[in-house]
C-alpha atoms as a PDB file:
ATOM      1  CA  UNK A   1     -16.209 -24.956  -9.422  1.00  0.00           C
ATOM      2  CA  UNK A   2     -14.885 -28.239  -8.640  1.00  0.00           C
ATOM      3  CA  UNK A   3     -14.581 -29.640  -4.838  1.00  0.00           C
ATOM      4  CA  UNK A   4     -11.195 -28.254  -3.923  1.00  0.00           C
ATOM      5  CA  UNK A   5     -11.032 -25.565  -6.144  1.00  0.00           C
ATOM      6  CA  UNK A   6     -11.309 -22.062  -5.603  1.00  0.00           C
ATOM      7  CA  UNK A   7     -11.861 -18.264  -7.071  1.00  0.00           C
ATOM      8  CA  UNK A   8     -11.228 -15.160  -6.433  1.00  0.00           C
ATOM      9  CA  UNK A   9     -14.573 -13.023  -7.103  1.00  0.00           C
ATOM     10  CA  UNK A  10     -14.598  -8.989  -7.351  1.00  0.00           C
ATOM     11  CA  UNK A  11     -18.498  -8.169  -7.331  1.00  0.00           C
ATOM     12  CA  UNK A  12     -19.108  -4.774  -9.836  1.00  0.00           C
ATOM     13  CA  UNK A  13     -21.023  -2.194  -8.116  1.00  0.00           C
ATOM     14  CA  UNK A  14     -20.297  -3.388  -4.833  1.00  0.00           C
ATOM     15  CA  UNK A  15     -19.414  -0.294  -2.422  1.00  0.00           C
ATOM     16  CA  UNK A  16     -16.472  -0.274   0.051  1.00  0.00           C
ATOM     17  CA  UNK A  17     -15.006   2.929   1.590  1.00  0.00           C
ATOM     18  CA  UNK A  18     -11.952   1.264   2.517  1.00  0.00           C
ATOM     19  CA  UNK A  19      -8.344   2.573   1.947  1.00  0.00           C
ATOM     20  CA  UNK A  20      -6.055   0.684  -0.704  1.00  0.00           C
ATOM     21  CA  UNK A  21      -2.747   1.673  -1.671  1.00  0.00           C
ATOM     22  CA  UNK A  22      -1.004  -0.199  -4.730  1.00  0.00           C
ATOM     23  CA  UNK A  23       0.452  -3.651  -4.461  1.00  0.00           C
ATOM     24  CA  UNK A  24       3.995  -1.647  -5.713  1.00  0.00           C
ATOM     25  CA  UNK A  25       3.655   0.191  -2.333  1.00  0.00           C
ATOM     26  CA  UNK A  26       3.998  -2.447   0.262  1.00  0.00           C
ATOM     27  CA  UNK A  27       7.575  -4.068   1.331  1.00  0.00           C
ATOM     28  CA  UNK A  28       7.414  -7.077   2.806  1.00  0.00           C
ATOM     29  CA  UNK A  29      10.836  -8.359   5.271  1.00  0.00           C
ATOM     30  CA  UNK A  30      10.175 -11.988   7.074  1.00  0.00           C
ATOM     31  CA  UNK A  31       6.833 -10.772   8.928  1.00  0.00           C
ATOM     32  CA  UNK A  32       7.245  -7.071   8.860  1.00  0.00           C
ATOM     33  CA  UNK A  33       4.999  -5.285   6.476  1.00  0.00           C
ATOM     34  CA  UNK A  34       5.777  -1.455   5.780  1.00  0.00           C
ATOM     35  CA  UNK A  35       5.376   1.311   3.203  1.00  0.00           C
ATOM     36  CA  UNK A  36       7.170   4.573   2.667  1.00  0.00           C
ATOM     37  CA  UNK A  37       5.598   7.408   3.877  1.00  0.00           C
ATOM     38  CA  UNK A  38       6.398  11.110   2.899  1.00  0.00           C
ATOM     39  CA  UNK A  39       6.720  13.323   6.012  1.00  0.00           C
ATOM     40  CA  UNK A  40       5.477  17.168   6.333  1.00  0.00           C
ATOM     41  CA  UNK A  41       9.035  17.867   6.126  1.00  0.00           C
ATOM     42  CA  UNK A  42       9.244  15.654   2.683  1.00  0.00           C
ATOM     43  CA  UNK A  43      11.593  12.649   4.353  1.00  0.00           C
ATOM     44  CA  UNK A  44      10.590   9.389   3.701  1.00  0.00           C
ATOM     45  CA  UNK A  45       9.993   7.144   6.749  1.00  0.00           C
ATOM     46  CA  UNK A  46       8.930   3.261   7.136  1.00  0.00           C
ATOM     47  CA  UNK A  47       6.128   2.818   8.593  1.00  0.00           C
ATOM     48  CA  UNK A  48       4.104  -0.568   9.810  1.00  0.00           C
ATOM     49  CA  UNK A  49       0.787  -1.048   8.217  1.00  0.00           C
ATOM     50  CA  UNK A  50      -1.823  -4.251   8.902  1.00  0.00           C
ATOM     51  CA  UNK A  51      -2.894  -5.047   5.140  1.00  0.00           C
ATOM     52  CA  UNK A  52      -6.369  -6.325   4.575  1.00  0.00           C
ATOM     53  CA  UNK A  53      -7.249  -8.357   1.757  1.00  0.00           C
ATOM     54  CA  UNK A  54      -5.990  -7.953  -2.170  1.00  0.00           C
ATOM     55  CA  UNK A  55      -8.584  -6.065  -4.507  1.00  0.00           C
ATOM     56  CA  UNK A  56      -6.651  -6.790  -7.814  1.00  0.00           C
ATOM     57  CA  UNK A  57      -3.411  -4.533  -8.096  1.00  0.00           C
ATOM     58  CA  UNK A  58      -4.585  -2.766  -4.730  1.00  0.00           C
ATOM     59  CA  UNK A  59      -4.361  -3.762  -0.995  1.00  0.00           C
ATOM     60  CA  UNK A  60      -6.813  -2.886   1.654  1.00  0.00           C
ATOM     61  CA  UNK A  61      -5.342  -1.017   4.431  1.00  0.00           C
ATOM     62  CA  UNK A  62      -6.005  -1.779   7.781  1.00  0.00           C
ATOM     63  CA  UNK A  63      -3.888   0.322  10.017  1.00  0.00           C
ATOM     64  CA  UNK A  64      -0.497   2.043   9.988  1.00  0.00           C
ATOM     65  CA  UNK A  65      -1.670   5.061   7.521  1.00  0.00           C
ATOM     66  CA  UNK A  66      -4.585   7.172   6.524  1.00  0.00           C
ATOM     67  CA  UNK A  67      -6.602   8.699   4.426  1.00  0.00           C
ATOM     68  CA  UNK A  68      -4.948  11.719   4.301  1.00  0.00           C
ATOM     69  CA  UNK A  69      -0.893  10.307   4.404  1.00  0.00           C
ATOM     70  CA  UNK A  70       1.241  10.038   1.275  1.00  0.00           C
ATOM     71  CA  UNK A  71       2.745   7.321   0.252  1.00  0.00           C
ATOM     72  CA  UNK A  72       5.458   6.111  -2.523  1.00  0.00           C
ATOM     73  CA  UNK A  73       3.809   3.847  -4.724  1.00  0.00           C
ATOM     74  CA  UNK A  74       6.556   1.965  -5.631  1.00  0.00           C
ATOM     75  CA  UNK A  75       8.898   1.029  -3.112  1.00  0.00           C
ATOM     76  CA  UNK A  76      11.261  -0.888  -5.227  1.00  0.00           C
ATOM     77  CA  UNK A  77      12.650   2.383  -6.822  1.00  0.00           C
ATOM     78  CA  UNK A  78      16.472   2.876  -6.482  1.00  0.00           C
ATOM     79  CA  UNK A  79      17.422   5.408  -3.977  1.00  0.00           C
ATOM     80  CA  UNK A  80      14.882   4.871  -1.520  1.00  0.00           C
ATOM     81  CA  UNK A  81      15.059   5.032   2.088  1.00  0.00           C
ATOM     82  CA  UNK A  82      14.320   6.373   5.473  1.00  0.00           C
ATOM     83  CA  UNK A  83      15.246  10.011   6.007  1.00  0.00           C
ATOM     84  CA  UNK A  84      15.718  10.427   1.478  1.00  0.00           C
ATOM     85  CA  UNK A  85      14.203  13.582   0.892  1.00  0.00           C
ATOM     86  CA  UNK A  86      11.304  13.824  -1.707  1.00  0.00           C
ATOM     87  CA  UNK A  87       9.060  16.058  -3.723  1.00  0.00           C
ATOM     88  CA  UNK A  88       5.912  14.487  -4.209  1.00  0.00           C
ATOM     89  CA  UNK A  89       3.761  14.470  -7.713  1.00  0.00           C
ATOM     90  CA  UNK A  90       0.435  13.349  -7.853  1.00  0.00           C
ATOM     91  CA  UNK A  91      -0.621  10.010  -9.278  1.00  0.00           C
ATOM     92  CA  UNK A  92      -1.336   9.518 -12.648  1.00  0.00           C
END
């Protein structure tokens, strides 16, 4: 590289055990950063996560949901929002 230039680097066979959720997933609103999560009940609320850095089409998660929450991975689907009721299908 060239003084001033720079490159993003993804190392193969590195190892990381932290949580990502798709790019598609996050909304961002001035400084606000939230994602849609499914409730027990199946309503959708917004929740506030701390993002990490980006790993390709993925961003790591700091805090705001687990392991173990659903999420919609594409918030800019029509006829979202908080308190929509929804039936959630795994991934593909």
């Amino acid at each position: 590289l060239k003084v001033g230039l720079s490159a993003e680097l993804y190392l193969a066979g590195a190892k990381s055990r932290a949580l990502t959720i798709p790019v598609s997933a996050v909304m961002t609103r001035g400084k606000d950063t939230t994602v849609y999560r499914v409730g027990k009940d199946g309503l959708l609320a917004r929740v506030a996560v701390t993002l990490g850095p980006r790993r390709g089409t993925l961003r790591v998660v700091r805090s705001g949901v687990g392991a173990k929450d659903l999420v919609v991975v594409d918030a800019r689907q029509s006829g979202l929002g908080v308190g929509v009721r929804v039936k959630p299908v795994k991934a593909q």
